[in-house]
PDB file of N, CA and C in Angstrom:
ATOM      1  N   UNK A   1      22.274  22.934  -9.145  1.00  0.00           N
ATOM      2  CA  UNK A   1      20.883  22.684  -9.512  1.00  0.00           C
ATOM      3  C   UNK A   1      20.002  23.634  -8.698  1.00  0.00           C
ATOM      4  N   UNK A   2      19.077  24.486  -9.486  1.00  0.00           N
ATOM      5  CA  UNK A   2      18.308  25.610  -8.737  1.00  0.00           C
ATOM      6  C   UNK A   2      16.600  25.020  -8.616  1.00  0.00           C
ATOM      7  N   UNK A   3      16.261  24.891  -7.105  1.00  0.00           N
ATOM      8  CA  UNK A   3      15.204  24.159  -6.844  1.00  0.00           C
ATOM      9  C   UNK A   3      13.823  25.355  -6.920  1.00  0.00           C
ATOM     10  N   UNK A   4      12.934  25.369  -6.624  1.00  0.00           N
ATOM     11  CA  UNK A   4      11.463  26.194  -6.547  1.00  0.00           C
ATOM     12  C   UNK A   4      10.906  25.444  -5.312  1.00  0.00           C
ATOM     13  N   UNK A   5      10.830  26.294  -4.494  1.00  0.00           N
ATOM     14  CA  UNK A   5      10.129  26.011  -3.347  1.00  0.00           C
ATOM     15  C   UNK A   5       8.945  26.715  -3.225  1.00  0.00           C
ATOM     16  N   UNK A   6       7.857  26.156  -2.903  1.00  0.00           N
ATOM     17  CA  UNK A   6       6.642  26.748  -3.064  1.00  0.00           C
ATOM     18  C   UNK A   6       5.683  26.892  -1.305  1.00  0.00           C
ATOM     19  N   UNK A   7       5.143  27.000  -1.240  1.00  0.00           N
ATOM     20  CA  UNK A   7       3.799  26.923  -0.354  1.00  0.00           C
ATOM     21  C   UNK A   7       4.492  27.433   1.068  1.00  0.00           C
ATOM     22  N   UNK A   8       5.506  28.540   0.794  1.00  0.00           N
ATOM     23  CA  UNK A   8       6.126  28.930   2.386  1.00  0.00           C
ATOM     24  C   UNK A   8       5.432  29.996   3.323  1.00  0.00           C
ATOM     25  N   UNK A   9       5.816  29.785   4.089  1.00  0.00           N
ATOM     26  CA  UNK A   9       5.316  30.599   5.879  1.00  0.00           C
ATOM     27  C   UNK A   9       5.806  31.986   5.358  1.00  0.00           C
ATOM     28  N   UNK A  10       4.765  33.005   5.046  1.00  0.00           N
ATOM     29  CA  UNK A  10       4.945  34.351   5.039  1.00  0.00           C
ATOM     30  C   UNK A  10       6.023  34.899   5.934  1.00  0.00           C
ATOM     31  N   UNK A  11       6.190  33.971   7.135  1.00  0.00           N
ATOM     32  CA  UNK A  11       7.129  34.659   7.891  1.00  0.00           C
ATOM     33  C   UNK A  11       8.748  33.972   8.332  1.00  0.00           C
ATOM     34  N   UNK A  12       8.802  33.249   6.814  1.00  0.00           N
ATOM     35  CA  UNK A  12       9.825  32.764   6.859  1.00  0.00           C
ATOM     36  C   UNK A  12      10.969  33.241   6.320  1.00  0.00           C
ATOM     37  N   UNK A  13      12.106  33.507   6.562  1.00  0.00           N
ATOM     38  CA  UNK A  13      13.673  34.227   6.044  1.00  0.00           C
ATOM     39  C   UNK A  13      14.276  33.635   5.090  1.00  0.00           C
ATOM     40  N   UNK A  14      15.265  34.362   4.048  1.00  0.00           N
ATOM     41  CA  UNK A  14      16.236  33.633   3.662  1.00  0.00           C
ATOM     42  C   UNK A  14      17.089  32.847   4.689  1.00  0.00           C
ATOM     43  N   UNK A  15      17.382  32.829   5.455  1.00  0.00           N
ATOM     44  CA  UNK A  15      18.242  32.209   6.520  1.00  0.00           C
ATOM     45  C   UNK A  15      17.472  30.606   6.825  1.00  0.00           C
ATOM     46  N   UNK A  16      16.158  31.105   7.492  1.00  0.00           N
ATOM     47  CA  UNK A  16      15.511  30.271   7.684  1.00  0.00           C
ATOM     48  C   UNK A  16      15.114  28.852   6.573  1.00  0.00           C
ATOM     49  N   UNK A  17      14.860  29.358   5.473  1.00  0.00           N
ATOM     50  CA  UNK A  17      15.043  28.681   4.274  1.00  0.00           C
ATOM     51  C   UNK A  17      16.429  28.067   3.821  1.00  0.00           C
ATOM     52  N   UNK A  18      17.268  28.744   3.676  1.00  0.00           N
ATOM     53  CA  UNK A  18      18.436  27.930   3.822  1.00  0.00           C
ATOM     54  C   UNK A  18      19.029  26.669   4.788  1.00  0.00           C
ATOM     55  N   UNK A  19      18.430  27.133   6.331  1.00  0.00           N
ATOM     56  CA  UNK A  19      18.739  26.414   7.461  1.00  0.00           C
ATOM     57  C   UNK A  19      17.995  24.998   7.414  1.00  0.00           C
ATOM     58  N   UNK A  20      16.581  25.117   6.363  1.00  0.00           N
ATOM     59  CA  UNK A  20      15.998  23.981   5.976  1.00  0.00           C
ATOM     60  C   UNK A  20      16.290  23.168   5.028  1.00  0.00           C
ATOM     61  N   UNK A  21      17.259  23.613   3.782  1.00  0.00           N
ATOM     62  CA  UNK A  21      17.783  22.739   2.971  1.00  0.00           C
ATOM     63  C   UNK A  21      19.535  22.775   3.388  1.00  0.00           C
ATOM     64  N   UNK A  22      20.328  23.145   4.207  1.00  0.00           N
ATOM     65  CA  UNK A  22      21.369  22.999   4.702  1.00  0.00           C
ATOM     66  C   UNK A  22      21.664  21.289   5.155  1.00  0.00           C
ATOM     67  N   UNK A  23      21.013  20.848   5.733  1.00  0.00           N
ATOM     68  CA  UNK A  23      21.202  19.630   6.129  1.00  0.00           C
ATOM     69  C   UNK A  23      21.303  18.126   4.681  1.00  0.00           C
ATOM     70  N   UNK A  24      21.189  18.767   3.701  1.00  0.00           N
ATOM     71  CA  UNK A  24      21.268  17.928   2.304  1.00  0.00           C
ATOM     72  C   UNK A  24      22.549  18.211   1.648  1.00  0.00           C
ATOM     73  N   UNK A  25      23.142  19.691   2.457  1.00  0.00           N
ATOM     74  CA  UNK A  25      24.819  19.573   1.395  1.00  0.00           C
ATOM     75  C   UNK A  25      24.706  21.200   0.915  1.00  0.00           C
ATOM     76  N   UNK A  26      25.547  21.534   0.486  1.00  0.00           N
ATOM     77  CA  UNK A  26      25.973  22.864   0.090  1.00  0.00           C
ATOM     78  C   UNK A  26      24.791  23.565  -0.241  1.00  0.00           C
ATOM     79  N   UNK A  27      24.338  24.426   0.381  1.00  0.00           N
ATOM     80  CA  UNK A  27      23.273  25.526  -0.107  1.00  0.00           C
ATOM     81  C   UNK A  27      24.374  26.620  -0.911  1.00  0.00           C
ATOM     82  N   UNK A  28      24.269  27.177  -2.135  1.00  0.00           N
ATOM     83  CA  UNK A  28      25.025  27.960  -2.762  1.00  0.00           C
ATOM     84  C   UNK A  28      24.266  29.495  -3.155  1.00  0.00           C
ATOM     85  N   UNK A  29      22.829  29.322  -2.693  1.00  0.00           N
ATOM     86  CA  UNK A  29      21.978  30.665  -2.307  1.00  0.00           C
ATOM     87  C   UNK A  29      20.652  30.134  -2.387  1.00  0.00           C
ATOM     88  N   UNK A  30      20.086  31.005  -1.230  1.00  0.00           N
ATOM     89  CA  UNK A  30      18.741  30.536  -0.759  1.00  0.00           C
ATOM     90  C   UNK A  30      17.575  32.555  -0.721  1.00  0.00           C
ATOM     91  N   UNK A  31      16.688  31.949  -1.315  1.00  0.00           N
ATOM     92  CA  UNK A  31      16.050  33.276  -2.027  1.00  0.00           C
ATOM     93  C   UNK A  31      14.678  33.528  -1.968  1.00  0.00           C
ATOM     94  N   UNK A  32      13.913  33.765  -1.032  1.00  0.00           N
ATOM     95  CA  UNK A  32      12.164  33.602  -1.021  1.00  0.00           C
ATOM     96  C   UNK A  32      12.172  35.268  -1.735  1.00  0.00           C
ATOM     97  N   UNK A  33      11.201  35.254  -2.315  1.00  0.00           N
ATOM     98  CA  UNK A  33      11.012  36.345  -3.341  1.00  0.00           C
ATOM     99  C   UNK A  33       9.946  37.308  -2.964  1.00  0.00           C
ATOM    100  N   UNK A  34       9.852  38.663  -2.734  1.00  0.00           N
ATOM    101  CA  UNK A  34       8.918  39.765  -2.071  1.00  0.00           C
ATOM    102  C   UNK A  34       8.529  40.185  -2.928  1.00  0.00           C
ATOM    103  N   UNK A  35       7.531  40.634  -2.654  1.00  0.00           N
ATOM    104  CA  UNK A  35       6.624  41.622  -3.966  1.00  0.00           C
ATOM    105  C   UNK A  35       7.682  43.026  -3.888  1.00  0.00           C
ATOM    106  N   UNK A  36       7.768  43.649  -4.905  1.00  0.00           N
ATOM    107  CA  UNK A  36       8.446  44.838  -5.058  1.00  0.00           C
ATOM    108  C   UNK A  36       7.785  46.403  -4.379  1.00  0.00           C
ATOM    109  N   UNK A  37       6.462  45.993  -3.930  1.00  0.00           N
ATOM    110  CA  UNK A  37       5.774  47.308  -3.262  1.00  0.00           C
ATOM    111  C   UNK A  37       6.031  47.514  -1.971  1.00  0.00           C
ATOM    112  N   UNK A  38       5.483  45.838  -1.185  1.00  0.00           N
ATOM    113  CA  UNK A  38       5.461  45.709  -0.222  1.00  0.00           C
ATOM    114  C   UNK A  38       6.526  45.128   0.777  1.00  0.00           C
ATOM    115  N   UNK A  39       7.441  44.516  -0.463  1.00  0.00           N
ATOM    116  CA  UNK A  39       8.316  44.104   0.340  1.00  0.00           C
ATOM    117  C   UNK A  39       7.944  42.593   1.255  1.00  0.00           C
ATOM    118  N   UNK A  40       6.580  42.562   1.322  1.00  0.00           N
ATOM    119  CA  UNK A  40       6.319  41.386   1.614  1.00  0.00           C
ATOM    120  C   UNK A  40       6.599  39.512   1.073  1.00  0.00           C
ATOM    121  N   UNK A  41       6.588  38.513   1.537  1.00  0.00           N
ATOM    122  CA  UNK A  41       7.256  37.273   1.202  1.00  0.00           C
ATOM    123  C   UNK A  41       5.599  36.840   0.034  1.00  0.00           C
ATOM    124  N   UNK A  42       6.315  36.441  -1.339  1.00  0.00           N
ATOM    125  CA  UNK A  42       5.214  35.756  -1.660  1.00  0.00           C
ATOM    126  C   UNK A  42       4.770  34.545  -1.767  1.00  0.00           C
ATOM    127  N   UNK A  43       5.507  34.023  -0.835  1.00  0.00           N
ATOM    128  CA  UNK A  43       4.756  32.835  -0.653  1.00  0.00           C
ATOM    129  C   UNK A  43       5.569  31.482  -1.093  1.00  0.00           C
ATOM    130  N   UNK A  44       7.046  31.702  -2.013  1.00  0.00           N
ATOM    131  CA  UNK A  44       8.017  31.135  -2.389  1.00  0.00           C
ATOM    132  C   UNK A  44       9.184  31.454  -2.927  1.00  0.00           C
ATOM    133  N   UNK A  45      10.389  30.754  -3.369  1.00  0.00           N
ATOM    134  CA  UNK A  45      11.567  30.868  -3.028  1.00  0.00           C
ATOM    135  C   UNK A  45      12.240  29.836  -3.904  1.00  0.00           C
ATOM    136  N   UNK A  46      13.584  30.372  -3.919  1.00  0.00           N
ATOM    137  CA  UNK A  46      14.449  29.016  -4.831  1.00  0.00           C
ATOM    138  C   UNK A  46      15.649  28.501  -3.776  1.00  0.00           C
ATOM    139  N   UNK A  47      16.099  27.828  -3.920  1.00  0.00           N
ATOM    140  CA  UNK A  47      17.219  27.240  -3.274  1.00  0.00           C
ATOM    141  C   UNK A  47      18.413  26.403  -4.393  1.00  0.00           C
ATOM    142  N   UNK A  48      19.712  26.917  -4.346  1.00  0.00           N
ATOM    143  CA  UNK A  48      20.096  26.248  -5.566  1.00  0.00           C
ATOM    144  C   UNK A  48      21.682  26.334  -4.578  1.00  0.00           C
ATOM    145  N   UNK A  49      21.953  24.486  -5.143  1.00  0.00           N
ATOM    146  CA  UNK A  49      22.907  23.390  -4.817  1.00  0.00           C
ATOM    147  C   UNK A  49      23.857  23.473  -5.638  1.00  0.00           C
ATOM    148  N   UNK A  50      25.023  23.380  -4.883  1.00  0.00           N
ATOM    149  CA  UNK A  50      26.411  22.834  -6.167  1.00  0.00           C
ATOM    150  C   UNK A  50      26.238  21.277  -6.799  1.00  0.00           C
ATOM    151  N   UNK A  51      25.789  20.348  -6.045  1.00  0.00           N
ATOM    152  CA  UNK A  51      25.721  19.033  -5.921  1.00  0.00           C
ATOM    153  C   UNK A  51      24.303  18.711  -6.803  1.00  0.00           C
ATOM    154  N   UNK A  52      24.287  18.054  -7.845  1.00  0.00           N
ATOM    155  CA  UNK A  52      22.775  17.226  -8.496  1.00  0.00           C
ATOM    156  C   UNK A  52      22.239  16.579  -7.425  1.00  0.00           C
ATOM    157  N   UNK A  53      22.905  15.753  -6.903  1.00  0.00           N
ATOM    158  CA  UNK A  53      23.237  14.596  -6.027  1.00  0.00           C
ATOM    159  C   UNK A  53      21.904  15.158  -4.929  1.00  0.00           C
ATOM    160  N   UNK A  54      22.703  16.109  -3.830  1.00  0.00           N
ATOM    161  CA  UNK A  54      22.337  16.844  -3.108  1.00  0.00           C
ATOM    162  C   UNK A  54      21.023  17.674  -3.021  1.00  0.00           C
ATOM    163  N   UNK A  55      21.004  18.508  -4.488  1.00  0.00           N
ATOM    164  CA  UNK A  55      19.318  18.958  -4.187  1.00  0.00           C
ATOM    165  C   UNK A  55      18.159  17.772  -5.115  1.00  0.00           C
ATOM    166  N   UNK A  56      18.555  17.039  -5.232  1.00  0.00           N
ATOM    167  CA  UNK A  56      17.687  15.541  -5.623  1.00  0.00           C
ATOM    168  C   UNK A  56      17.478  15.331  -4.121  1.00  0.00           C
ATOM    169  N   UNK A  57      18.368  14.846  -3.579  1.00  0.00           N
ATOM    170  CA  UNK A  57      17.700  14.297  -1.912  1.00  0.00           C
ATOM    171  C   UNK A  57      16.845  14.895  -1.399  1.00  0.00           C
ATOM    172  N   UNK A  58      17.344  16.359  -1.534  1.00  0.00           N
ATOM    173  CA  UNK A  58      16.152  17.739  -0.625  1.00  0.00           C
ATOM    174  C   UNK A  58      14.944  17.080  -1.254  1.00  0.00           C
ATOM    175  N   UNK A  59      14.366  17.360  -2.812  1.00  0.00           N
ATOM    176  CA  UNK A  59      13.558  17.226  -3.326  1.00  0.00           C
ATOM    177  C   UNK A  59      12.714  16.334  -2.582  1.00  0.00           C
ATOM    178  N   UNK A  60      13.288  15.001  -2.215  1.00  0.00           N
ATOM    179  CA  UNK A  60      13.013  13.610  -2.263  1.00  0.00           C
ATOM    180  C   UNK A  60      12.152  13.925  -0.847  1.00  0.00           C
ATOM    181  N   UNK A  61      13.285  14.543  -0.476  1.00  0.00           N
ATOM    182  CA  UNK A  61      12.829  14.281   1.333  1.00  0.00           C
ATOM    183  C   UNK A  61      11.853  16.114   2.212  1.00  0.00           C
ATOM    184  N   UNK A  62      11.700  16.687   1.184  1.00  0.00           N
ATOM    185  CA  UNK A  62      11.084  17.824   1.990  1.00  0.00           C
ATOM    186  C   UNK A  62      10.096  18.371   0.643  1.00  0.00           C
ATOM    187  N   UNK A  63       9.605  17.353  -0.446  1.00  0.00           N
ATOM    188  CA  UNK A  63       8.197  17.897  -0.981  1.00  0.00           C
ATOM    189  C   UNK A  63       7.419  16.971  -0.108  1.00  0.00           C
ATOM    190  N   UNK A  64       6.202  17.917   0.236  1.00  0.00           N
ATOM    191  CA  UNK A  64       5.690  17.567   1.009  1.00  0.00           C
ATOM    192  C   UNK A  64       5.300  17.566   1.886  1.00  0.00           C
ATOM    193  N   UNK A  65       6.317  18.015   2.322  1.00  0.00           N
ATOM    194  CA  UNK A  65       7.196  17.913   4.297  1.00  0.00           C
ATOM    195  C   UNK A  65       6.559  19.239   4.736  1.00  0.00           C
ATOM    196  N   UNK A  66       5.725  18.816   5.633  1.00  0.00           N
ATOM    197  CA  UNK A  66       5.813  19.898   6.894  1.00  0.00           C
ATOM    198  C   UNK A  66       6.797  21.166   7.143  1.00  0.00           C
ATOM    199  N   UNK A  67       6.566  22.363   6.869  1.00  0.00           N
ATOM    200  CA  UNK A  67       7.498  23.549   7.457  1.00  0.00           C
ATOM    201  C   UNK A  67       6.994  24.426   8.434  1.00  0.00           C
ATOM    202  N   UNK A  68       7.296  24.853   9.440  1.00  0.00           N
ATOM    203  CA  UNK A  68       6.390  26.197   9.690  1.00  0.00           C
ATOM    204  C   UNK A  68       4.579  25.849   9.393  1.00  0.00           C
ATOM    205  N   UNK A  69       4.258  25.065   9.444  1.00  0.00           N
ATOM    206  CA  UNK A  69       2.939  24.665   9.779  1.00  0.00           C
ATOM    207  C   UNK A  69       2.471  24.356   8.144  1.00  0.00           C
ATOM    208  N   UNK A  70       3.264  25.052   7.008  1.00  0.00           N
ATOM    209  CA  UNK A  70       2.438  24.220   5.857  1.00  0.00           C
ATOM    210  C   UNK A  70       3.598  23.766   5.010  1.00  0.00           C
ATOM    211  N   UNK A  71       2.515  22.733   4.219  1.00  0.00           N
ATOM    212  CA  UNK A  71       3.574  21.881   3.348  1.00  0.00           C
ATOM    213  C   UNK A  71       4.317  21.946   2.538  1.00  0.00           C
ATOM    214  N   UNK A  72       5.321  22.157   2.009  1.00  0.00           N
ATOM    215  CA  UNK A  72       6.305  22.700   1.422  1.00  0.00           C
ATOM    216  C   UNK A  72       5.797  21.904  -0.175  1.00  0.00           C
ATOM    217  N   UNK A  73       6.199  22.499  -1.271  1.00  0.00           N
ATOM    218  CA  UNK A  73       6.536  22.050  -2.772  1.00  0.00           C
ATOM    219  C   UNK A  73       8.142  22.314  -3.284  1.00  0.00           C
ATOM    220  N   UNK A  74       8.049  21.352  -3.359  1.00  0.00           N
ATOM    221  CA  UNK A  74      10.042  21.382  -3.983  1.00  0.00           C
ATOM    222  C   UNK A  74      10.411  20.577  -5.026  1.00  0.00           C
ATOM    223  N   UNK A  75      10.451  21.537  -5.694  1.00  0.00           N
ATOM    224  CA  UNK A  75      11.005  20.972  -7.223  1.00  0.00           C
ATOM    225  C   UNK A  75      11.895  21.389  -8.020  1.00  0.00           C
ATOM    226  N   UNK A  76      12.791  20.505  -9.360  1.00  0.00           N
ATOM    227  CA  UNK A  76      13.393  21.660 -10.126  1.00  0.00           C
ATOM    228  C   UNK A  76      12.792  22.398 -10.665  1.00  0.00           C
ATOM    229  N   UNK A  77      13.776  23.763 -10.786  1.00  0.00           N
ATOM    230  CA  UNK A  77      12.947  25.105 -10.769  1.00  0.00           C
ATOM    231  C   UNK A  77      13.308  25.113 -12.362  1.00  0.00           C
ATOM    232  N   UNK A  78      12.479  25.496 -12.967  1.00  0.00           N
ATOM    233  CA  UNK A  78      11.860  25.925 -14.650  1.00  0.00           C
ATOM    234  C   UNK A  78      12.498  26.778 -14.949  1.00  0.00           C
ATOM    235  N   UNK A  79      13.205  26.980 -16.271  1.00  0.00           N
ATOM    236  CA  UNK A  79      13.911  28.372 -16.598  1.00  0.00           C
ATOM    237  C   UNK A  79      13.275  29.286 -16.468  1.00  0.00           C
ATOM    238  N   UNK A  80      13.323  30.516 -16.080  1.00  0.00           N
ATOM    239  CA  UNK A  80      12.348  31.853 -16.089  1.00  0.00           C
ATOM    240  C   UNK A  80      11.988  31.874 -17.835  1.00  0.00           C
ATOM    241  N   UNK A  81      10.851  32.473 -18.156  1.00  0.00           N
ATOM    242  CA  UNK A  81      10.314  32.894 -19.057  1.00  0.00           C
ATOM    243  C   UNK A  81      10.671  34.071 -19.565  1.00  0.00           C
ATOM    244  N   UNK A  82      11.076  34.398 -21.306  1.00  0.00           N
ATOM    245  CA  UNK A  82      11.472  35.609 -21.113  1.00  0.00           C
ATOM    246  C   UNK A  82      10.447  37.072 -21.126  1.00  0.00           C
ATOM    247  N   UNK A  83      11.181  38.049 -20.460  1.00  0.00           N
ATOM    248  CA  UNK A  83      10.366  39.025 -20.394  1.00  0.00           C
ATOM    249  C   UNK A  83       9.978  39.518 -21.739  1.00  0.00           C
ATOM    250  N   UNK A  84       9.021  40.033 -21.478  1.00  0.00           N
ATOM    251  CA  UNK A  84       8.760  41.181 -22.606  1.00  0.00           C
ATOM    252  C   UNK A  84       8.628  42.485 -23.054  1.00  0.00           C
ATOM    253  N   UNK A  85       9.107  43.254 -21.696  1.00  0.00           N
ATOM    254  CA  UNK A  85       9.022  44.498 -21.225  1.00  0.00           C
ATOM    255  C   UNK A  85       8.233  45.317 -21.111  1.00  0.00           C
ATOM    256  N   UNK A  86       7.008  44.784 -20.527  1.00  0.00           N
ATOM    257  CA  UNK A  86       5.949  45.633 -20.270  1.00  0.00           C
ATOM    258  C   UNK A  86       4.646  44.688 -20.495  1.00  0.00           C
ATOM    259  N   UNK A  87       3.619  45.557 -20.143  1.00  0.00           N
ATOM    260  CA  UNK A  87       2.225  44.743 -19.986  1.00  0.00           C
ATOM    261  C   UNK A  87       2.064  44.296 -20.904  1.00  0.00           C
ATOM    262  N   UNK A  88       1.195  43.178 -21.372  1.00  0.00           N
ATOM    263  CA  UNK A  88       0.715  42.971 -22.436  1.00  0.00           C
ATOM    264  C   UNK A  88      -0.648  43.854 -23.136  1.00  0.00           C
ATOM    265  N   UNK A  89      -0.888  45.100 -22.545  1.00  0.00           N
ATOM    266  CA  UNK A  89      -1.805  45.895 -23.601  1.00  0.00           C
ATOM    267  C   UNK A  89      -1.196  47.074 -22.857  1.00  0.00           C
ATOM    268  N   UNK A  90       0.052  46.948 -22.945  1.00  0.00           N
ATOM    269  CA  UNK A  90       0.552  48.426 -23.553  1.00  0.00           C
ATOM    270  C   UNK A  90       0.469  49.309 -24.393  1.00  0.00           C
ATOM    271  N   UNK A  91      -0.234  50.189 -24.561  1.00  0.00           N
ATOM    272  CA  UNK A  91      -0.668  51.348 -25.102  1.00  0.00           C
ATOM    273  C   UNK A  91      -0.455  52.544 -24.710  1.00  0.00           C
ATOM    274  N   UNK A  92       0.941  52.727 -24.516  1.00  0.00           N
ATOM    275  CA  UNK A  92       1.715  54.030 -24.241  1.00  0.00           C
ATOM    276  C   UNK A  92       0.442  54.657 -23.051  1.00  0.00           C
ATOM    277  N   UNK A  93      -0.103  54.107 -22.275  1.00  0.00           N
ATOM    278  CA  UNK A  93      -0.803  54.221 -21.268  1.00  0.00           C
ATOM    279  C   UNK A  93      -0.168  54.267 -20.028  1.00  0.00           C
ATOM    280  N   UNK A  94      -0.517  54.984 -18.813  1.00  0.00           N
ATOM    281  CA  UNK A  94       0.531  54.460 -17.407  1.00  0.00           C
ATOM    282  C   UNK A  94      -1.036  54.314 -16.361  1.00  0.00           C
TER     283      UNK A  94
END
């Protein structure tokens, strides 16, 4: 089950993120997502469980919850949307 974690500490790691849902049972990859320019954290991340069981508890017990000074959002994560390959007023423009 692949969770969406939201509202994270710019200066938080994959590691670090993992080390926070580790204590609920198998982390099977833990992923805060950077902008592609900067490389910088934007602000959230997925975390995804072998166990239903397991990232239900996380859910239960860390939306909400205090991290790194702000409050975390944790939920199941939404299928991605599909792309469409390019802007929406693409006009052979760059």
């Amino acid at each position: 089950m692949k969770l969406y974690v939201g509202n994270l500490s710019y200066q938080m790691t994959d590691a670090d993120l993992e080390a926070a849902f580790a204590a609920f049972g198998a982390v099977s990859s833990a992923k805060i997502i950077t902008d592609r320019e900067t490389n910088r954290s934007k602000g959230f991340g997925f975390v995804e469980f072998e166990n239903r069981a397991e990232a239900e508890a996380a859910i239960e017990s860390l939306n909400g919850k205090e991290v790194s000074g702000r409050a975390l959002v944790v939920n199941e994560a939404r299928p991605p949307k599909p792309r469409t390959g390019g802007h929406s007023n693409s006009r052979g423009r760059f």
